[in-house]
N, C-alpha and C. Protein backbone atom coordinates (compact mmCIF):
# COMPACT_ATOMS: atom_id res chain seq x y z
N UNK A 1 114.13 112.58 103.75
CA UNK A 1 115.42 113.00 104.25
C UNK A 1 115.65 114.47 103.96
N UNK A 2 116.46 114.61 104.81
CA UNK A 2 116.93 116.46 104.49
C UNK A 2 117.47 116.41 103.33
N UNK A 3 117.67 117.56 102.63
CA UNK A 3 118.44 118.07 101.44
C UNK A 3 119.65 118.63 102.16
N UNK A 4 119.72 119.01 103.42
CA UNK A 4 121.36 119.42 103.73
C UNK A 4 122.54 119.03 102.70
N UNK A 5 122.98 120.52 102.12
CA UNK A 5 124.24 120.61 101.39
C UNK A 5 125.39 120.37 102.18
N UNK A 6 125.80 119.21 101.82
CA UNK A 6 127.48 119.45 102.79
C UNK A 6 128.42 119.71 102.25
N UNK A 7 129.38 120.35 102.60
CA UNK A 7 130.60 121.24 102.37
C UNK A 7 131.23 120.03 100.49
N UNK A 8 131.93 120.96 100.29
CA UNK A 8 132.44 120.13 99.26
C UNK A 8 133.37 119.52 99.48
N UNK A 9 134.18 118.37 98.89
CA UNK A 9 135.02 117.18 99.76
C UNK A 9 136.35 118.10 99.65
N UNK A 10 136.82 117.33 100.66
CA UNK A 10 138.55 117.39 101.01
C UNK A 10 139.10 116.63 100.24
N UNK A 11 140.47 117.09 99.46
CA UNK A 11 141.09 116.40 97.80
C UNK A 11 142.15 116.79 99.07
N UNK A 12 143.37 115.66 99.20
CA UNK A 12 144.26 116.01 100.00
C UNK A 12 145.59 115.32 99.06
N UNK A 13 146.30 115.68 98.77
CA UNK A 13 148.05 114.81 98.27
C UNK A 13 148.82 114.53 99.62
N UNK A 14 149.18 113.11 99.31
CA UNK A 14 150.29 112.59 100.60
C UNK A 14 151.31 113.28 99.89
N UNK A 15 151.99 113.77 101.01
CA UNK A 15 153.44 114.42 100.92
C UNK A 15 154.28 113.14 100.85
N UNK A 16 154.40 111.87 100.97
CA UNK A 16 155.32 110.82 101.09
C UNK A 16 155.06 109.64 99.95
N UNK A 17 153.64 109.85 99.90
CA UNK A 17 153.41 108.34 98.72
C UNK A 17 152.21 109.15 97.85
N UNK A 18 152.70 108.50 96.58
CA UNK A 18 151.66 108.75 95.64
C UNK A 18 150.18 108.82 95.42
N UNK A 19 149.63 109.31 96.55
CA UNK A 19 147.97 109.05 96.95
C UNK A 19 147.34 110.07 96.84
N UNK A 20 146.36 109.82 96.11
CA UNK A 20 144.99 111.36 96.56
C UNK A 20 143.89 110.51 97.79
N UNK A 21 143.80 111.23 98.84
CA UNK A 21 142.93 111.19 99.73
C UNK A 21 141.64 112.28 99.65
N UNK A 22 140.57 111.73 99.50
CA UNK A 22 138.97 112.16 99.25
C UNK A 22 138.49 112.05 100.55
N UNK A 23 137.47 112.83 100.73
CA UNK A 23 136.46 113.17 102.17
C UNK A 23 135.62 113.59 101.87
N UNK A 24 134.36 113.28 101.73
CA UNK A 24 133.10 113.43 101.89
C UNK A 24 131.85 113.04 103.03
N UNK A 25 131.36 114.02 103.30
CA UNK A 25 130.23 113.29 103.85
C UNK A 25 128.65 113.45 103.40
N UNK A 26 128.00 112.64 103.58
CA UNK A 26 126.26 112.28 102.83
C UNK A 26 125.24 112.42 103.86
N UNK A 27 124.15 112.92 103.47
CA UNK A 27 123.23 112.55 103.89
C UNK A 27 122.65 111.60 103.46
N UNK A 28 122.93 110.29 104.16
CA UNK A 28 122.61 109.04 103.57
C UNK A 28 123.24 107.99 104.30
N UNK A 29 122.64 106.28 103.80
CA UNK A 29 123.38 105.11 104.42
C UNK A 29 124.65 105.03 103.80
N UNK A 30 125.58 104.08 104.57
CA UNK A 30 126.52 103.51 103.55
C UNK A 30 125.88 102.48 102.84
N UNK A 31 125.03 101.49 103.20
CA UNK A 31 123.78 101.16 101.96
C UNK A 31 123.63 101.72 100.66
N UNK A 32 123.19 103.16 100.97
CA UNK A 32 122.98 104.26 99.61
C UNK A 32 124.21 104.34 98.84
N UNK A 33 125.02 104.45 99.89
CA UNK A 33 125.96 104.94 98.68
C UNK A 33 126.98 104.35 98.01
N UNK A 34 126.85 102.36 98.68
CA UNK A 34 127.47 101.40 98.38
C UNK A 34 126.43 101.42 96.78
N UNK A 35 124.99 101.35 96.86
CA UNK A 35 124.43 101.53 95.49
C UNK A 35 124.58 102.19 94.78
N UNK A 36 124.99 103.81 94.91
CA UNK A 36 125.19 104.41 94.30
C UNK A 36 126.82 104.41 93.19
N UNK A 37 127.39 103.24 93.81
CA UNK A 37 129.13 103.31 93.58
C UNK A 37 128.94 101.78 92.30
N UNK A 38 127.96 101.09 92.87
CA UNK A 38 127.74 100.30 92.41
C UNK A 38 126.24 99.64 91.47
N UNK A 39 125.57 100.55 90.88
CA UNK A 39 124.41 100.42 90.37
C UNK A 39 124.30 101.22 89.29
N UNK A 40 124.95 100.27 87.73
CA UNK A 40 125.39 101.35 86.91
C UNK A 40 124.41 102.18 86.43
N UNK A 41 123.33 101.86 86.83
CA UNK A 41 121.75 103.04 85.98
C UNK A 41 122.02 104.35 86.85
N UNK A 42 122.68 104.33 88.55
CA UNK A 42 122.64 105.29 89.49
C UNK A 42 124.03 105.94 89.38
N UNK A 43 124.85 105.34 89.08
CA UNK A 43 126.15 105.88 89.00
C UNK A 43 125.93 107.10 87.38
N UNK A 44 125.81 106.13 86.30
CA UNK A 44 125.81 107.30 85.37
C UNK A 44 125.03 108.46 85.60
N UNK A 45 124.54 108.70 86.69
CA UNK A 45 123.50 109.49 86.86
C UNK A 45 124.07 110.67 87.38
N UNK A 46 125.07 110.47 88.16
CA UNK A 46 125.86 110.86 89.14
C UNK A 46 127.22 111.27 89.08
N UNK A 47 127.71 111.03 88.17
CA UNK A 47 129.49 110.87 88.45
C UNK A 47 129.18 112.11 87.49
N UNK A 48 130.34 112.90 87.69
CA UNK A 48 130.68 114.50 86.88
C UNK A 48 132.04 114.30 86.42
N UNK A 49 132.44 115.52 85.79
CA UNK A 49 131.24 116.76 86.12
C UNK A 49 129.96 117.01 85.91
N UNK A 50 129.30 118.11 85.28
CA UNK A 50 128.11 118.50 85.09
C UNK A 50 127.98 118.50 83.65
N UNK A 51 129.16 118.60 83.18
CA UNK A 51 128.93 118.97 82.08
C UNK A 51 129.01 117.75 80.31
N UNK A 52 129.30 117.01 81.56
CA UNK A 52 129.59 115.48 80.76
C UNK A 52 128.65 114.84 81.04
N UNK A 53 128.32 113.72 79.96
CA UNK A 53 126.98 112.27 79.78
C UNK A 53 128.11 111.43 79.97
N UNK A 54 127.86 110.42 80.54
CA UNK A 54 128.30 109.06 80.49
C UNK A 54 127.54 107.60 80.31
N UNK A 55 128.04 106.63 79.83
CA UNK A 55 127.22 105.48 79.57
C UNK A 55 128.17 104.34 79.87
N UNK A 56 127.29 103.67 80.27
CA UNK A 56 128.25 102.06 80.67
C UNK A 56 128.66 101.01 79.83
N UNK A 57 129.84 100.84 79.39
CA UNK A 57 129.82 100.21 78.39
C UNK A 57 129.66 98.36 78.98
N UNK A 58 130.72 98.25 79.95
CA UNK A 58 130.79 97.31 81.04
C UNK A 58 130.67 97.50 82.26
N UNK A 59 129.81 96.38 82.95
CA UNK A 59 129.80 96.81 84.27
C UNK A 59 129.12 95.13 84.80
N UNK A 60 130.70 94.40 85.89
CA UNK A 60 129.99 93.35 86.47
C UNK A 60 130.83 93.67 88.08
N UNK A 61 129.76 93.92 88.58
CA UNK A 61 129.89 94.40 90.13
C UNK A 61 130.10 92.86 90.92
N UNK A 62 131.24 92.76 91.29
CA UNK A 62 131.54 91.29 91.57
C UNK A 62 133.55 91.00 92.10
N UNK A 63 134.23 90.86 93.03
CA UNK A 63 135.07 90.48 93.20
C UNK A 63 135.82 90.10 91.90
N UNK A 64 136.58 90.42 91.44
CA UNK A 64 137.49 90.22 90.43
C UNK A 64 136.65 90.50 88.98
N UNK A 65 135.44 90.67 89.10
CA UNK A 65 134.36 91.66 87.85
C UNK A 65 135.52 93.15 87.13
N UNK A 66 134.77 93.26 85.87
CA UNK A 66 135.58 94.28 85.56
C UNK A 66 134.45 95.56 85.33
N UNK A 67 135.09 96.76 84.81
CA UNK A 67 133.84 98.03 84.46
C UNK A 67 134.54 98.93 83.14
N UNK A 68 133.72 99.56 82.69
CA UNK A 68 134.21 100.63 81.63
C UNK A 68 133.16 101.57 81.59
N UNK A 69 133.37 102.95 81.42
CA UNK A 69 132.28 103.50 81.17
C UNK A 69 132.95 104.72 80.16
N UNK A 70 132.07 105.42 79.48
CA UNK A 70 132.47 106.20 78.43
C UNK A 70 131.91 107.39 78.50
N UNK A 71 132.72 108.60 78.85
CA UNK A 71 131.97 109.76 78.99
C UNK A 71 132.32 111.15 77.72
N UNK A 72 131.21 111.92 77.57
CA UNK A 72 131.22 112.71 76.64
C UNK A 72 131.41 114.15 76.84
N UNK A 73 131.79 114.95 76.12
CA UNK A 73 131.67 116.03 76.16
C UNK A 73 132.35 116.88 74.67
N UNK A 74 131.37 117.69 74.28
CA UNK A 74 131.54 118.49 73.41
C UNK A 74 131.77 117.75 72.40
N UNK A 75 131.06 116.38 71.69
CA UNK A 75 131.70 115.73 70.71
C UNK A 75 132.55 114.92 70.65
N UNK A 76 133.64 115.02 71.84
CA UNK A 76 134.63 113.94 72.01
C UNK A 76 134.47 112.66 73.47
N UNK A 77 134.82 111.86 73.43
CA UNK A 77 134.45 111.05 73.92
C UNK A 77 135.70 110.63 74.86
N UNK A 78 135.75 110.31 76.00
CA UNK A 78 136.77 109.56 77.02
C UNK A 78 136.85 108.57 77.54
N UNK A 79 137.57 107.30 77.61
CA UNK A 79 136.83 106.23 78.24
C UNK A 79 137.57 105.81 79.55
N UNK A 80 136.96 105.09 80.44
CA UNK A 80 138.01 104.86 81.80
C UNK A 80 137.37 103.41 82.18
N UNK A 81 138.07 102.64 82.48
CA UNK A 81 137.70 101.42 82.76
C UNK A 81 138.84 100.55 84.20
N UNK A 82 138.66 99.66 84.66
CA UNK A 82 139.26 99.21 85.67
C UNK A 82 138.50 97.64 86.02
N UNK A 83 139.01 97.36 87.52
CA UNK A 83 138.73 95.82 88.10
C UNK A 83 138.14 96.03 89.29
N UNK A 84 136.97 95.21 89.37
CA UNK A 84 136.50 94.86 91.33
C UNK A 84 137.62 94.42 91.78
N UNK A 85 138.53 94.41 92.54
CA UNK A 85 139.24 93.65 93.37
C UNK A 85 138.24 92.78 94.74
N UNK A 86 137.79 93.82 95.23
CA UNK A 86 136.94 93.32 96.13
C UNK A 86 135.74 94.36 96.35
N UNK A 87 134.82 93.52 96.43
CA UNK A 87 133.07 94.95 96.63
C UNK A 87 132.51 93.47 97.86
N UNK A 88 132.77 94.57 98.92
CA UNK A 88 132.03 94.44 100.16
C UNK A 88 130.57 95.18 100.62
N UNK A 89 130.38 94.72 101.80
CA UNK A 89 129.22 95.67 101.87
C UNK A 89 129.45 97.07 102.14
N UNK A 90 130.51 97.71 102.44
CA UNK A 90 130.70 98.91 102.89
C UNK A 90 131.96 99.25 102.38
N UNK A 91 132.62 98.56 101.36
CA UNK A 91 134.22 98.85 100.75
C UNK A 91 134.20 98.54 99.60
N UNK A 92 135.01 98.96 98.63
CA UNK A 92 135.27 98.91 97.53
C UNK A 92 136.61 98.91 97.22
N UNK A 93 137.23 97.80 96.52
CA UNK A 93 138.73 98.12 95.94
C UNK A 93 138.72 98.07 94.42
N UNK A 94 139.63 98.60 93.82
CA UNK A 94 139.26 98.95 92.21
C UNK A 94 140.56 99.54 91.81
N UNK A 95 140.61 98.86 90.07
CA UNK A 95 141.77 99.52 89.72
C UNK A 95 140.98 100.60 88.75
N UNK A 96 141.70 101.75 88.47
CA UNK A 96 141.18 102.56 87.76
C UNK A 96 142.13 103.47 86.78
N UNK A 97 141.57 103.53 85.27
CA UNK A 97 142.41 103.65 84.09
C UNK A 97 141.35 104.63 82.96
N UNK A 98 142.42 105.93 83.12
CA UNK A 98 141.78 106.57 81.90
C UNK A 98 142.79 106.28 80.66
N UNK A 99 141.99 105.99 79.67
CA UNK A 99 141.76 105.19 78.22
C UNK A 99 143.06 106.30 77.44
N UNK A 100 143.22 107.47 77.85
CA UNK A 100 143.59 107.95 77.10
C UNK A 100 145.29 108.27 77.77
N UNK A 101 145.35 107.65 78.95
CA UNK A 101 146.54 107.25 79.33
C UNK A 101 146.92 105.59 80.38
N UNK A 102 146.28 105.11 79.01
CA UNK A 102 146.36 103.64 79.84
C UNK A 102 147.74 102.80 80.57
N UNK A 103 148.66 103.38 80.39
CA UNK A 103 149.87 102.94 81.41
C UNK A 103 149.67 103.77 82.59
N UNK A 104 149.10 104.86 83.14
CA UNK A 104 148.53 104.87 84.57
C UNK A 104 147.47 104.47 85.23
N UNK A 105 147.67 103.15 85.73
CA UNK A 105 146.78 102.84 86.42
C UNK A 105 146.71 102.98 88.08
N UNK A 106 145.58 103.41 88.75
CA UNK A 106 145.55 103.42 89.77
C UNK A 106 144.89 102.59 90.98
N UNK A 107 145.19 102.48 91.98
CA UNK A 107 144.43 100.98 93.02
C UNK A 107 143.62 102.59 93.29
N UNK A 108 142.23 102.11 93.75
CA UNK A 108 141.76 102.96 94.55
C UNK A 108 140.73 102.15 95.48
N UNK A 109 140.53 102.65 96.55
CA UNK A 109 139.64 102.12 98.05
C UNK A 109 139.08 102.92 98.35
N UNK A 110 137.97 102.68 98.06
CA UNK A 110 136.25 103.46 99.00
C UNK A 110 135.58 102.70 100.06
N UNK A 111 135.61 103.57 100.99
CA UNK A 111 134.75 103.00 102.14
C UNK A 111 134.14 103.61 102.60
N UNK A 112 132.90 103.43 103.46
CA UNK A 112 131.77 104.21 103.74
C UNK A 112 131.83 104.13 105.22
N UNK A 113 132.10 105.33 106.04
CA UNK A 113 131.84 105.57 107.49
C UNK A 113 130.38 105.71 108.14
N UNK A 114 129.81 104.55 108.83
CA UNK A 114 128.66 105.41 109.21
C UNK A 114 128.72 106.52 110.42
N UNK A 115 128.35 107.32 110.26
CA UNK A 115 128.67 108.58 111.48
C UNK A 115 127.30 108.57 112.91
N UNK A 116 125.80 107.94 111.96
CA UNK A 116 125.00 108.20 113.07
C UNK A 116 124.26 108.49 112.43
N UNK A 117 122.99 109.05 112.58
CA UNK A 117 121.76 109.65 112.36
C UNK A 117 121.37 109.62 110.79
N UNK A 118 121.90 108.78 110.07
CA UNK A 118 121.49 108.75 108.44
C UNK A 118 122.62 109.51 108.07
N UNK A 119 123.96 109.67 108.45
CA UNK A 119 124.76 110.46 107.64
C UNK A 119 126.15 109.44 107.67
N UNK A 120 126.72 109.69 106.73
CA UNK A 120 127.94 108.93 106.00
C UNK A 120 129.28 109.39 105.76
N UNK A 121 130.37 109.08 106.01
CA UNK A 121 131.35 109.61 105.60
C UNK A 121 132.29 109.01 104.64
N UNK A 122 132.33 109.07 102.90
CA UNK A 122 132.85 108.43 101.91
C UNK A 122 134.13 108.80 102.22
N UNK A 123 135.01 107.75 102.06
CA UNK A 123 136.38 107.94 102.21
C UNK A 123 137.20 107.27 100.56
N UNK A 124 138.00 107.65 100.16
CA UNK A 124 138.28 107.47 98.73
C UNK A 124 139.99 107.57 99.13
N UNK A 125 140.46 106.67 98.65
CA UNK A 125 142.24 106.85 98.52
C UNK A 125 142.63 106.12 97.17
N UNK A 126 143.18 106.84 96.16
CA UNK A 126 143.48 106.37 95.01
C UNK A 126 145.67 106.71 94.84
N UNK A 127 145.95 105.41 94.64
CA UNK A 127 147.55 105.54 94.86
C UNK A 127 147.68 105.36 93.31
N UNK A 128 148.06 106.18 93.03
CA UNK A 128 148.82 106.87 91.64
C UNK A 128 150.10 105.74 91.74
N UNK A 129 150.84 105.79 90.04
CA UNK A 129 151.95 104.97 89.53
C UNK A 129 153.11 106.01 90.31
N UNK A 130 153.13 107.14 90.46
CA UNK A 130 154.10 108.18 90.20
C UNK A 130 153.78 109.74 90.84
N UNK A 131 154.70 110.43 91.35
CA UNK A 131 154.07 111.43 91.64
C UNK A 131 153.58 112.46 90.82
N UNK A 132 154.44 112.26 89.54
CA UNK A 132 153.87 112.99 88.57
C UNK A 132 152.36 112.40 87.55
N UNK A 133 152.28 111.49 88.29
CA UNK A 133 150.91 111.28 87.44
C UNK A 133 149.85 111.59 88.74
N UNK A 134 149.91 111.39 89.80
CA UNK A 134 149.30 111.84 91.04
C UNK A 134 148.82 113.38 90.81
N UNK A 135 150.05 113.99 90.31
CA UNK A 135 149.99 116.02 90.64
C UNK A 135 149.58 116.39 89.07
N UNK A 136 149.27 115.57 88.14
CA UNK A 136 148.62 115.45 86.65
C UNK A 136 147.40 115.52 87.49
N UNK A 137 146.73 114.58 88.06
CA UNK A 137 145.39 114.37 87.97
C UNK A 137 144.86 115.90 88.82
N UNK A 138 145.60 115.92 90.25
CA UNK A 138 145.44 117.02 91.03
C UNK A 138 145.34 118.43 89.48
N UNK A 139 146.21 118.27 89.24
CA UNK A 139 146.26 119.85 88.11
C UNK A 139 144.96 119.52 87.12
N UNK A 140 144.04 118.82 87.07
CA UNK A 140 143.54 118.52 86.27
C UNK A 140 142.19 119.05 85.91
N UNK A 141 141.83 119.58 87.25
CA UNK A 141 140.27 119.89 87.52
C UNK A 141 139.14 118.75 88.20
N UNK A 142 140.29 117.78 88.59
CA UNK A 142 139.27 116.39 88.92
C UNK A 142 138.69 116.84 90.01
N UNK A 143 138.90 117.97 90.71
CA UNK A 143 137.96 118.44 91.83
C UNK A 143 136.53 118.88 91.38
N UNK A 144 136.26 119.79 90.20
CA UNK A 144 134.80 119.71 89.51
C UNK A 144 134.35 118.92 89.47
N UNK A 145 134.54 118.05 88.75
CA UNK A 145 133.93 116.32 88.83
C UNK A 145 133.72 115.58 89.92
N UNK A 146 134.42 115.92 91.09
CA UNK A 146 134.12 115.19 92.32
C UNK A 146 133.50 116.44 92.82
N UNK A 147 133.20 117.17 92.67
CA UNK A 147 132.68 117.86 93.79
C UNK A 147 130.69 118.04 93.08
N UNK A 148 130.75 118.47 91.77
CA UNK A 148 129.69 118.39 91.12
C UNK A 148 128.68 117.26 91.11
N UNK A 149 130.07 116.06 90.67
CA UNK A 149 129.01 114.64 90.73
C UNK A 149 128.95 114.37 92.34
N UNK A 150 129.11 115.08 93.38
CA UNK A 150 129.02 114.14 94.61
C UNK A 150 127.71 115.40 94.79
N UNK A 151 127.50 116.60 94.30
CA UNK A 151 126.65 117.52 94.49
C UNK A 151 125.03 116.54 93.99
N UNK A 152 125.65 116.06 92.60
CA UNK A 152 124.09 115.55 92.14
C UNK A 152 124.15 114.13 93.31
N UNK A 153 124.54 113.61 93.38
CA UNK A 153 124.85 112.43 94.32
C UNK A 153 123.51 112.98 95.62
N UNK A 154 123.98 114.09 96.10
CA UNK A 154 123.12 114.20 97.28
C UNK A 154 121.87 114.75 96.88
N UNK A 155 121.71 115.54 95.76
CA UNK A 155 120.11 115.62 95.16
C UNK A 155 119.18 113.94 95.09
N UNK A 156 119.88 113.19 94.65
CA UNK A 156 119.28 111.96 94.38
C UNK A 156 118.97 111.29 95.82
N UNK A 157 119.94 111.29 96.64
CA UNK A 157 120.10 110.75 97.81
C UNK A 157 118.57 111.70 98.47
N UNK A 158 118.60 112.92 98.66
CA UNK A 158 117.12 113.68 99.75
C UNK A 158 115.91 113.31 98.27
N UNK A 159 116.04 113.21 97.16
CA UNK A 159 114.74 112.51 96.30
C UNK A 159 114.29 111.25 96.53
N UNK A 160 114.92 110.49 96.90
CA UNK A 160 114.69 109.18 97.26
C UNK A 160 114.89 108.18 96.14
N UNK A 161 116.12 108.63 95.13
CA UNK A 161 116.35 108.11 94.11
C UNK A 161 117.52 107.15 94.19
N UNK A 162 118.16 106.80 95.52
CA UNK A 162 119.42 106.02 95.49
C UNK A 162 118.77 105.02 97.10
C-alpha cells in the first residue's frame, strides 16, 4: 500500500449540543481500522500522543464488554477506561472516562466510511456531559494525540502491520 500522508483530522465543536466531531481519512480498509480500534496489542501501538506509552489493563471487545488502558508520561501515569455498547463490523459505540475526572463520561461512535480504492473515512462523535467539559477537552491539546496517534496509525497501516 501507499504511505500517502493524509491531511490531519478535522476536530469540529457543535455549536448546539455537547459533541466533538472527528474526520479522518486512511489509507486502508474499514477492516483495518475496525482492528486497529479493536486489537489491544495494535491499539497500544497507536493511540498518542507521541510522547506517551500505554498498556492495557482491560480489554474485552464484545457488546456490553468493558476496557481500561493506562498511559504514561514523564513518571506519572493516567488512566481512561469505558464500555462496548455495541462493536459491529464497521461501528463502534463506547462510553469513555478519564480516571482523573471520572464524573465525565462520554458516549462516543466510530464508524468507518469506505470511500473506494483501499481508502477510509473514520468518523468519531464523542457527546460530552456539558459544554464545559466538551471546551475542557477541546482546550486540552487532545488534537496532538489524535493527530500523532492517527499519524503512527497510518505508518502501521502502508507496513502491513494492521
Amino acid at each position: 500500500m501507499s504511505s500517502t500522508r493524509y491531511p490531519e483530522a478535522t476536530i469540529e465543536a457543535d455549536k448546539e449540543v455537547p459533541i466533538i466531531r472527528i474526520t479522518r481519512d486512511f489509507r486502508g480498509t474499514p477492516a483495518q481500522l475496525m482492528k486497529a480500534h479493536t486489537d489491544p496489542e495494535l491499539f497500544v501501538r497507536w493511540i498518542g500522543p507521541d510522547a506517551i506509552s500505554s498498556r492495557i489493563v482491560d480489554w474485552d471487545v464484545r457488546d456490553g464488554g468493558s476496557w481500561r488502558y493506562v498511559s504514561s508520561h514523564d513518571g506519572q501515569e493516567f488512566g481512561f477506561r469505558g464500555c462496548f455498547h455495541t462493536v459491529g463490523e464497521d461501528k463502534i459505540v463506547q462510553t469513555f472516562t478519564f480516571e482523573g475526572m471520572p464524573d465525565q463520561v462520554s458516549l462516543e461512535t466510530l464508524w468507518f466510511e469506505d470511500l473506494g480504492d483501499g481508502t477510509t473515512r473514520l468518523h468519531a462523535q464523542s457527546l460530552c456531559d456539558s459544554f464545559e467539559a466538551r471546551d475542557g477537552w477541546l482546550a486540552s491539546g487532545m488534537e496532538v494525540g489524535v493527530n500523532e496517534g492517527y499519524a503512527t496509525l497510518d505508518k502501521l497501516i502502508a507496513e502491513g502491520e494492521v
